[in-house]
N, C-alpha and C. Protein backbone atom coordinates (compact mmCIF):
# COMPACT_ATOMS: atom_id res chain seq x y z
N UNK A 1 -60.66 -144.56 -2.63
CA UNK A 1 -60.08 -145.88 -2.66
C UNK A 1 -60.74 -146.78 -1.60
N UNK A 2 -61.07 -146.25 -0.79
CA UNK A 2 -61.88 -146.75 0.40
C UNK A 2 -62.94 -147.38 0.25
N UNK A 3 -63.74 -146.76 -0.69
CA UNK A 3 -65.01 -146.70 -0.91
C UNK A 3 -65.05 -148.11 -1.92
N UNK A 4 -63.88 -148.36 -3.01
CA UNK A 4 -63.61 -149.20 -3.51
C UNK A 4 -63.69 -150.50 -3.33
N UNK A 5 -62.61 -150.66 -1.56
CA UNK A 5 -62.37 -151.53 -0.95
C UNK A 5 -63.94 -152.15 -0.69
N UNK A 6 -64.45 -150.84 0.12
CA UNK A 6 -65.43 -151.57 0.87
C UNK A 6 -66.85 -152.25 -0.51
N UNK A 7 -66.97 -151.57 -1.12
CA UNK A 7 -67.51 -152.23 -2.00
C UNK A 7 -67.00 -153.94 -2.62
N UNK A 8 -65.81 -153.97 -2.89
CA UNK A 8 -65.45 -155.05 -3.41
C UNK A 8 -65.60 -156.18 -2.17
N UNK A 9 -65.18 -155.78 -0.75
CA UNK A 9 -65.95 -156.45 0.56
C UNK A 9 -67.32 -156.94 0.90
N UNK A 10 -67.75 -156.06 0.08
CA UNK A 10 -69.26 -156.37 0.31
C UNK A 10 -69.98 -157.49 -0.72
N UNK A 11 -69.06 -157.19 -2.09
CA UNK A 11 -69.48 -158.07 -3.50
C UNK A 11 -68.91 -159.14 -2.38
N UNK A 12 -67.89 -160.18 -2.00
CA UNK A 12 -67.52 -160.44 -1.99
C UNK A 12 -68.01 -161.09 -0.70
N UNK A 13 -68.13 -160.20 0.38
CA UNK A 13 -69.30 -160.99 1.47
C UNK A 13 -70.43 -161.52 1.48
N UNK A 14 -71.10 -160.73 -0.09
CA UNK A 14 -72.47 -161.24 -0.70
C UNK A 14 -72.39 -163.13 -1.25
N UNK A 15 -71.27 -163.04 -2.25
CA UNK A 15 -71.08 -164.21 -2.65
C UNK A 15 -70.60 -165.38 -2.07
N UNK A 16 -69.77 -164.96 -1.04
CA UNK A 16 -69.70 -166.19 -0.07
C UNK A 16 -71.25 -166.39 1.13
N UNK A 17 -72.13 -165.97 1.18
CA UNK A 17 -73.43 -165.82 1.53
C UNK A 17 -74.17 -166.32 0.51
N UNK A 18 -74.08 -166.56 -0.76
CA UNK A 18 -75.02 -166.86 -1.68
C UNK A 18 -74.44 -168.58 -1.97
N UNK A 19 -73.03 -168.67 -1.69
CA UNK A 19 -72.61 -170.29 -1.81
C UNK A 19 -72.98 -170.80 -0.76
N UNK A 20 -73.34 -170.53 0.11
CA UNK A 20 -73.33 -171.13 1.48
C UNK A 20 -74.31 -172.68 0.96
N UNK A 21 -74.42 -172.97 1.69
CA UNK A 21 -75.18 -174.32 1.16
C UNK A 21 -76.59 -174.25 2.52
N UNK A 22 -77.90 -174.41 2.31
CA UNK A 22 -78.59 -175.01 3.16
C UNK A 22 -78.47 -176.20 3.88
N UNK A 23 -79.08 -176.67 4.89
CA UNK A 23 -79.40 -178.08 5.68
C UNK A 23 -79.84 -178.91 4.38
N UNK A 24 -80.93 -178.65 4.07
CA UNK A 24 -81.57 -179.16 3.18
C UNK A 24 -80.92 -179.76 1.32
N UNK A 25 -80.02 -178.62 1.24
CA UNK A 25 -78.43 -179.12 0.42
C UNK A 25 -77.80 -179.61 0.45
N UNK A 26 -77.14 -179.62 2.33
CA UNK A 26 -76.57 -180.53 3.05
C UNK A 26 -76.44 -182.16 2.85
N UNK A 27 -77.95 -182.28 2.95
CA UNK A 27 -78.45 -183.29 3.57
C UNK A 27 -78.37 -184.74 2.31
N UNK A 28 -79.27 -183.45 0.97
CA UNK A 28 -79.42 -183.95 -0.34
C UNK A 28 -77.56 -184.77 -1.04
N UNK A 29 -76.52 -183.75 -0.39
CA UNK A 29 -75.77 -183.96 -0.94
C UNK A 29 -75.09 -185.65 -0.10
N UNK A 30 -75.07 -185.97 0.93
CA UNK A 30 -74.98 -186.45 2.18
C UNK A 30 -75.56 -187.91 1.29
N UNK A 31 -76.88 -187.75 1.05
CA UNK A 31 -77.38 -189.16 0.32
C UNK A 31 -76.73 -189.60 -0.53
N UNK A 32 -76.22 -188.68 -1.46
CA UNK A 32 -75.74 -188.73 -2.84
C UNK A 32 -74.34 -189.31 -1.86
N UNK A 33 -73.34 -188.83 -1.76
CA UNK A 33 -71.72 -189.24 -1.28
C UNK A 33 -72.02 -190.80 -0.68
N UNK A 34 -73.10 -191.07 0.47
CA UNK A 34 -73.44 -192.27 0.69
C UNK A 34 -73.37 -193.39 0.10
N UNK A 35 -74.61 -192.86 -1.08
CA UNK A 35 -74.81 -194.20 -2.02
C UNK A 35 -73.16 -194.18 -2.85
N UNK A 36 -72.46 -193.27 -3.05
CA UNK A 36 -71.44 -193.06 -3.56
C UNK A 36 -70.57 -193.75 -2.94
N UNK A 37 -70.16 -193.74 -1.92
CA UNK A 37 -69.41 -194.72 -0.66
C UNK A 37 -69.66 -196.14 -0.44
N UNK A 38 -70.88 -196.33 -0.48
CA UNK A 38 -71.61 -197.83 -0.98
C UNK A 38 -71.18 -198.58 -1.94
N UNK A 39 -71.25 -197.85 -3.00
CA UNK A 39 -70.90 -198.51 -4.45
C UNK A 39 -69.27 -198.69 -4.06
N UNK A 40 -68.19 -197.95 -3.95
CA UNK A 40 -66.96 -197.98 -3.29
C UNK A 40 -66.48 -198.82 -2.39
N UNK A 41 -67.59 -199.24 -2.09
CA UNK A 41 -67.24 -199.93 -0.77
C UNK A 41 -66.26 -199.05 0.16
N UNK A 42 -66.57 -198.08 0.62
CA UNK A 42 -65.51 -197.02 1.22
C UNK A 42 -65.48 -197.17 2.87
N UNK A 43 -65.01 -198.05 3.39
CA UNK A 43 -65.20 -198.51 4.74
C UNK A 43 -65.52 -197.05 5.86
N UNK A 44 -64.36 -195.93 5.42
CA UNK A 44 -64.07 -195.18 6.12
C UNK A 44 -64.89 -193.89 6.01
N UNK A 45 -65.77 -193.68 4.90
CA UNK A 45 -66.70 -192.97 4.56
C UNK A 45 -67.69 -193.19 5.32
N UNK A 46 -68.03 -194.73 4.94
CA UNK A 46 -69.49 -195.29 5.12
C UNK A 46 -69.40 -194.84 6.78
N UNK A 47 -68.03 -195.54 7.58
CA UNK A 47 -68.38 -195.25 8.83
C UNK A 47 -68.77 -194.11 9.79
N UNK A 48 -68.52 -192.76 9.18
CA UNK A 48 -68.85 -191.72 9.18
C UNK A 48 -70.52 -191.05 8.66
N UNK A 49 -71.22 -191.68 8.11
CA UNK A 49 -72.58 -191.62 8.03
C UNK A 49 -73.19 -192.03 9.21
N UNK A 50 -73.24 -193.34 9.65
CA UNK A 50 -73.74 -194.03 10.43
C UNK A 50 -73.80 -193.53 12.15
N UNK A 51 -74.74 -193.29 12.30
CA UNK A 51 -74.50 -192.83 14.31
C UNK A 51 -74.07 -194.52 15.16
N UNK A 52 -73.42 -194.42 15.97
CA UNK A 52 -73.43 -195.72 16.77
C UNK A 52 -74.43 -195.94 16.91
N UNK A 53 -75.57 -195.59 17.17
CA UNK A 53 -76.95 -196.12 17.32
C UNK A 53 -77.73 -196.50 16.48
N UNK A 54 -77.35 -196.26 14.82
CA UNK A 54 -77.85 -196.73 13.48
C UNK A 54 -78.26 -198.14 13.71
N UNK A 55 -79.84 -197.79 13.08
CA UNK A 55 -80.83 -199.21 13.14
C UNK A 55 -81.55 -199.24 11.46
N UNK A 56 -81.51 -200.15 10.74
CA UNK A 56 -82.12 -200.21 9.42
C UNK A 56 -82.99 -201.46 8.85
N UNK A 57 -83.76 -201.12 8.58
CA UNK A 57 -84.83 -202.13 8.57
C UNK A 57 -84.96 -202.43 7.43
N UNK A 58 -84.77 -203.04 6.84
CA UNK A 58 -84.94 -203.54 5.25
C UNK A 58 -85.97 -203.94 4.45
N UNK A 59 -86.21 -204.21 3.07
CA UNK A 59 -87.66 -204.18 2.71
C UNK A 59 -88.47 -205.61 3.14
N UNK A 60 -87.74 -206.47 3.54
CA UNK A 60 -88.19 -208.32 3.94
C UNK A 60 -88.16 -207.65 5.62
N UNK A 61 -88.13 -206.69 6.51
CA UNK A 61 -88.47 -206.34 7.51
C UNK A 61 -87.02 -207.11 8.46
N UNK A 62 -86.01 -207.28 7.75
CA UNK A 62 -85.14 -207.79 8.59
C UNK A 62 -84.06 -206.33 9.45
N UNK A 63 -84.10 -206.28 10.45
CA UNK A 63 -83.30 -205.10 11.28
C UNK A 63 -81.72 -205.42 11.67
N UNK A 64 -80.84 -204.56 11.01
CA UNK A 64 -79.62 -204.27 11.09
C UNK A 64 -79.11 -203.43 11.89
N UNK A 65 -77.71 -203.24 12.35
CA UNK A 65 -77.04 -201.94 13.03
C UNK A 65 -76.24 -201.71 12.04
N UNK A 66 -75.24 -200.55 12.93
CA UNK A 66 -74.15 -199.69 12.23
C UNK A 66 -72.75 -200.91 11.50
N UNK A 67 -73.13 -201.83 12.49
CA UNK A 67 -71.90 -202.94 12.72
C UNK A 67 -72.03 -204.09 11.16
N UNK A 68 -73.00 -204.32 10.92
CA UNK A 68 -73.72 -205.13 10.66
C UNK A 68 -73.92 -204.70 8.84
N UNK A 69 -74.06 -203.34 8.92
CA UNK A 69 -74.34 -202.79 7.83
C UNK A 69 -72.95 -202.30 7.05
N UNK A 70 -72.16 -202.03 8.15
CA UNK A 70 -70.64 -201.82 7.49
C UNK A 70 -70.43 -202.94 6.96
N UNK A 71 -70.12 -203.80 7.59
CA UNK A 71 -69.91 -205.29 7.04
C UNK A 71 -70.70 -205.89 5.65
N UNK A 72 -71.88 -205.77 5.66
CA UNK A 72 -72.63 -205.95 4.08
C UNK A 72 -71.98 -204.89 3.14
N UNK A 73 -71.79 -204.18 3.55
CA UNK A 73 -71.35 -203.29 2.38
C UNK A 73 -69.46 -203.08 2.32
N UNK A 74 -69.02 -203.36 2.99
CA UNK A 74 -67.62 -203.58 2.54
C UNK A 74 -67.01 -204.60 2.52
N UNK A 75 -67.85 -205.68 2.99
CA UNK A 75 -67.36 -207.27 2.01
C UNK A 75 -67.26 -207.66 1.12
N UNK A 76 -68.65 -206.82 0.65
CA UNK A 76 -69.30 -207.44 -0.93
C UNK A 76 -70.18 -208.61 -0.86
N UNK A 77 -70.89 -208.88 0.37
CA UNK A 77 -71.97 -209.47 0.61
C UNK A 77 -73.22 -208.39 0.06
N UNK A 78 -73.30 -207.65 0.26
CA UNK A 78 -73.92 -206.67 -0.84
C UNK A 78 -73.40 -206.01 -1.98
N UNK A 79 -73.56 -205.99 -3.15
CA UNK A 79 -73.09 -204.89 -4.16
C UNK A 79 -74.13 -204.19 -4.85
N UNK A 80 -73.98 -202.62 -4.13
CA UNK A 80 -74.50 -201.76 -5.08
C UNK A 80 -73.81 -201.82 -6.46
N UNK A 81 -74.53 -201.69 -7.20
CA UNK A 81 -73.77 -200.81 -8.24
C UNK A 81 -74.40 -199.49 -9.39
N UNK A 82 -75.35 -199.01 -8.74
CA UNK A 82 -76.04 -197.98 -9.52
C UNK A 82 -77.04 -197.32 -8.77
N UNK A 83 -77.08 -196.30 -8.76
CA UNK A 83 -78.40 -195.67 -8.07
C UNK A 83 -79.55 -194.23 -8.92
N UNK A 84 -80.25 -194.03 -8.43
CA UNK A 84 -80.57 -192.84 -9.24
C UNK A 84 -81.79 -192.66 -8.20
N UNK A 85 -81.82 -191.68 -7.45
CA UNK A 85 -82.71 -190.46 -6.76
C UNK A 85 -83.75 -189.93 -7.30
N UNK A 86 -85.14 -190.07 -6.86
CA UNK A 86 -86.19 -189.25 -7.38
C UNK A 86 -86.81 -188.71 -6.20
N UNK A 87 -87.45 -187.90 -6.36
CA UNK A 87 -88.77 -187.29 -5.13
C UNK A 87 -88.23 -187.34 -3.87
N UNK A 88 -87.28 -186.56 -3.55
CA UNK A 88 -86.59 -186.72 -2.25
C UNK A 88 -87.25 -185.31 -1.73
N UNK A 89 -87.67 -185.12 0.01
CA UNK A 89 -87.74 -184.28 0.14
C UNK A 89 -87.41 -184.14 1.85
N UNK A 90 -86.82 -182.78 2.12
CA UNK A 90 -86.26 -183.01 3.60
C UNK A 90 -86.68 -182.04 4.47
N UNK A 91 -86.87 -182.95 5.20
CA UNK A 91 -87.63 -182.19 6.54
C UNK A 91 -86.79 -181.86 7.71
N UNK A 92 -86.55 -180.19 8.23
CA UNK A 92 -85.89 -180.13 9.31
C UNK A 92 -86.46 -180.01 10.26
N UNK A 93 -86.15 -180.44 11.46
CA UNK A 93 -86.75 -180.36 13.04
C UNK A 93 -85.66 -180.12 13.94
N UNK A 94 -85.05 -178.79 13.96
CA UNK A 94 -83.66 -178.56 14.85
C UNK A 94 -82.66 -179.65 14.59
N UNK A 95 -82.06 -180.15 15.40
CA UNK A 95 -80.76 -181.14 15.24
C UNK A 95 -81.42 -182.76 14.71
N UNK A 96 -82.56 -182.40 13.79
CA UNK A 96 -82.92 -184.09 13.45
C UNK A 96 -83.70 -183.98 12.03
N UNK A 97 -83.51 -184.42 11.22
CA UNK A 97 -83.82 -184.57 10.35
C UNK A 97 -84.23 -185.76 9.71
N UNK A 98 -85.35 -185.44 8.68
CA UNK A 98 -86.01 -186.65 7.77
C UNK A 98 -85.95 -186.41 6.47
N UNK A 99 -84.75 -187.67 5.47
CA UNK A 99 -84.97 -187.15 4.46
C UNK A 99 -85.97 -188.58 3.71
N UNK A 100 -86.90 -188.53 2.95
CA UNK A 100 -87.88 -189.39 2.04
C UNK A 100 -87.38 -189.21 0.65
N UNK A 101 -87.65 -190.58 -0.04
CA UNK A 101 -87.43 -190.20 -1.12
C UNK A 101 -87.50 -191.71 -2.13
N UNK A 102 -87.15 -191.75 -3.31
CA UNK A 102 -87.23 -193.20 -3.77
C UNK A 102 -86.26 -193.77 -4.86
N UNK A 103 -85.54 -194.51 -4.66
CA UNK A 103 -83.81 -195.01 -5.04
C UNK A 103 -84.18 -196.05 -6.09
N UNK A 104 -84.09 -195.94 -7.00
CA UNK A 104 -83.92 -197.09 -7.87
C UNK A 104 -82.97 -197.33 -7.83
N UNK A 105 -82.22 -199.00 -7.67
CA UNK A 105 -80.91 -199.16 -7.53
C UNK A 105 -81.04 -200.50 -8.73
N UNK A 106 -79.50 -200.67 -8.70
CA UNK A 106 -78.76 -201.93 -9.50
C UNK A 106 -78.13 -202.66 -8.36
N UNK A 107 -78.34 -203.55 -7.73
CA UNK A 107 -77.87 -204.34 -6.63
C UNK A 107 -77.82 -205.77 -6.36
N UNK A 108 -77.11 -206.56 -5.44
CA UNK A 108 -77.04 -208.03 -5.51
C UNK A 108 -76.81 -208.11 -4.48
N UNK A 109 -77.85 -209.48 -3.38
CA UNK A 109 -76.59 -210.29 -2.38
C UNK A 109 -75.66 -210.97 -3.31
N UNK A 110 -74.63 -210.76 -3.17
CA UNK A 110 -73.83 -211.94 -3.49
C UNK A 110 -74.04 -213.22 -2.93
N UNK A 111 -74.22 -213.20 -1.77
CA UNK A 111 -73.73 -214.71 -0.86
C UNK A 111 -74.83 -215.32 -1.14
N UNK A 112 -76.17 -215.24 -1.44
CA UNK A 112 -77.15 -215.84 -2.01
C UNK A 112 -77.44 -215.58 -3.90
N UNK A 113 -76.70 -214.90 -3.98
CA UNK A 113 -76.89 -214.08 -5.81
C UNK A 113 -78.73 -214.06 -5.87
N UNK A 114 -78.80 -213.25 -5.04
CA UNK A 114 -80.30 -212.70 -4.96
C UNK A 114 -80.18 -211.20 -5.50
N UNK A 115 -80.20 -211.02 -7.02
CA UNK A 115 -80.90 -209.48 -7.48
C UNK A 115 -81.91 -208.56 -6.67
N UNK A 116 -81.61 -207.80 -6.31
CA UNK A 116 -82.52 -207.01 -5.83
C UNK A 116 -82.71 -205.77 -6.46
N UNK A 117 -82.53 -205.82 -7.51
CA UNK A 117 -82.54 -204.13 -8.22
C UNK A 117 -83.80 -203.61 -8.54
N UNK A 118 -84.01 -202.44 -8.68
CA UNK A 118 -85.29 -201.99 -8.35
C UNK A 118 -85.65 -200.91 -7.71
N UNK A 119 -87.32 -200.08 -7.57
CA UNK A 119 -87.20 -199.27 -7.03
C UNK A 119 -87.86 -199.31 -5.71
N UNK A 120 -87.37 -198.25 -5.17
CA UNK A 120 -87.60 -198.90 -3.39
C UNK A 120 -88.07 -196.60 -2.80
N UNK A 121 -88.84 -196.94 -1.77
CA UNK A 121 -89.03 -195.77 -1.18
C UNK A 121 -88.41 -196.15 0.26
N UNK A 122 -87.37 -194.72 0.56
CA UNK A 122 -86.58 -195.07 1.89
C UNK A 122 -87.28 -193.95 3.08
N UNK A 123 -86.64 -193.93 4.31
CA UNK A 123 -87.18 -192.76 4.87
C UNK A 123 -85.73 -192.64 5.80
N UNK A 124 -84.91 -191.96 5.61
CA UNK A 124 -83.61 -191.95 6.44
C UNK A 124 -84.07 -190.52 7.31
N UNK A 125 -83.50 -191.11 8.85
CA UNK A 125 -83.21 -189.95 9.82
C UNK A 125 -82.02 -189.79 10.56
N UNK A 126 -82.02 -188.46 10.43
CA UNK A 126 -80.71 -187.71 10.79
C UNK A 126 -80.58 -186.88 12.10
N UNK A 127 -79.38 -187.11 12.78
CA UNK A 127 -79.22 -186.20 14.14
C UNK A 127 -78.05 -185.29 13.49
N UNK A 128 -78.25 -184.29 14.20
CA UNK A 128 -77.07 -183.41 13.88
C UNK A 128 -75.51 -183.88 15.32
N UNK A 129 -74.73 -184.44 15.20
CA UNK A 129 -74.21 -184.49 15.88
C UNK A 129 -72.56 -184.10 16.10
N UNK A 130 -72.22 -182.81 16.85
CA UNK A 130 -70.95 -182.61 16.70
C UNK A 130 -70.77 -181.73 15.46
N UNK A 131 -71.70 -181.27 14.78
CA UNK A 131 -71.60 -180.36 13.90
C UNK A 131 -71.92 -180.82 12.85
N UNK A 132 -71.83 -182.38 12.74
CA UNK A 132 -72.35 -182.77 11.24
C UNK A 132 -73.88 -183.90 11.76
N UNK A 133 -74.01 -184.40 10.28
CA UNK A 133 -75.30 -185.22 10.17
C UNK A 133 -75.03 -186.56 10.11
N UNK A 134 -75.86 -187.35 10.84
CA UNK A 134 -75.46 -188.70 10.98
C UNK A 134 -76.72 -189.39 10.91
N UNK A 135 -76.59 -190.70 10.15
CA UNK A 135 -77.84 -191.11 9.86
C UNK A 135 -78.01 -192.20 11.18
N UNK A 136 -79.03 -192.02 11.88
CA UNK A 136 -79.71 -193.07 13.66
C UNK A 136 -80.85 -193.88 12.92
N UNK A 137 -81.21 -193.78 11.55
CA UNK A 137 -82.29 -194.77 11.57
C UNK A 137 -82.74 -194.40 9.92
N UNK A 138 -82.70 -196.00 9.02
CA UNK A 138 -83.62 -196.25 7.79
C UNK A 138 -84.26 -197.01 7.58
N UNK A 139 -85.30 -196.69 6.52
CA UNK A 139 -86.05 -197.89 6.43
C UNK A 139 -86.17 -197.85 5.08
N UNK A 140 -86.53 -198.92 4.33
CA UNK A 140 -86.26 -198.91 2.79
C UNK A 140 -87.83 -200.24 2.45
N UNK A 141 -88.84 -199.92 1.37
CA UNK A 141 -89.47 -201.13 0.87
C UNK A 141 -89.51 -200.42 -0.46
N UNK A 142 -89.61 -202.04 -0.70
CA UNK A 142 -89.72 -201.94 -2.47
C UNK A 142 -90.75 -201.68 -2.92
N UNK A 143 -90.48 -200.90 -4.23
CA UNK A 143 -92.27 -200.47 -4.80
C UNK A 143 -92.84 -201.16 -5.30
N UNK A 144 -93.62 -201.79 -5.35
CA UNK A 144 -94.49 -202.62 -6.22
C UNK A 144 -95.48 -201.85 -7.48
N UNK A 145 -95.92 -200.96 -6.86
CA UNK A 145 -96.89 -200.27 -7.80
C UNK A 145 -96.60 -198.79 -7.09
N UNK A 146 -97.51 -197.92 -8.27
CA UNK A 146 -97.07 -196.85 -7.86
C UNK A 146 -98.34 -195.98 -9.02
């Protein structure tokens, strides 16, 4: 019966070892809930991505903070409304990470009704802080050609 136990312990220690998720899973999933929070306008999400030190540079080269960027996105001075992920790939370096990749989005200023939809290559970096991942810095331009 023993022998039972410990077997079914072991199936069972195997499979919670095989769900585990990588950094790199982590990270992928992290983008995805983001842009997900975006579209939501999820004040309390979004603020939880962002490190206090979050700096983002946009594709017209204009530079934002954490403060700044909450605010576009839970006013509705920006509206996402669609995204879709290609060629993402993530790089770990101990507690910092780089994920690349390229977002076609459905989007608008409102306050100017300037369309911006389209596809864009970003480069987001990540600190590990406190146990989770926090994004300290993006940069986003639009593709023109490719």
């Amino acid at each position: 019966m023993k022998f039972i136990y410990g077997v079914a312990f072991i199936a069972l220690a195997t499979l919670g070892l095989a769900a585990q998720t990588t950094p790199e899973q982590e990270l992928l999933k992290l983008e995805n809930d983001w842009s997900q929070a975006s579209m939501k306008r999820d004040a309390t999400a979004l603020a939880r991505f962002y490190a206090d030190e979050y700096i983002f540079t946009d594709a017209d080269g204009v530079v934002t903070n954490k403060a700044k960027e909450l605010k576009n996105l839970t006013s509705g001075a920006f509206r996402l409304t669609a995204y879709k992920f290609d060629d993402m790939k993530v790089r770990i370096y101990g507690d910092t990470a780089v994920v690349t990749g390229r977002n076609t989005i459905k989007g608008v200023w409102e306050d100017i009704n300037r369309d911006i939809s389209g596809p864009y290559r970003f480069t987001d970096i990540f600190v590990k802080h406190d146990g989770r991942w926090q994004c300290v810095a993006s940069q986003s331009s639009r593709v023109t050609e490719e």
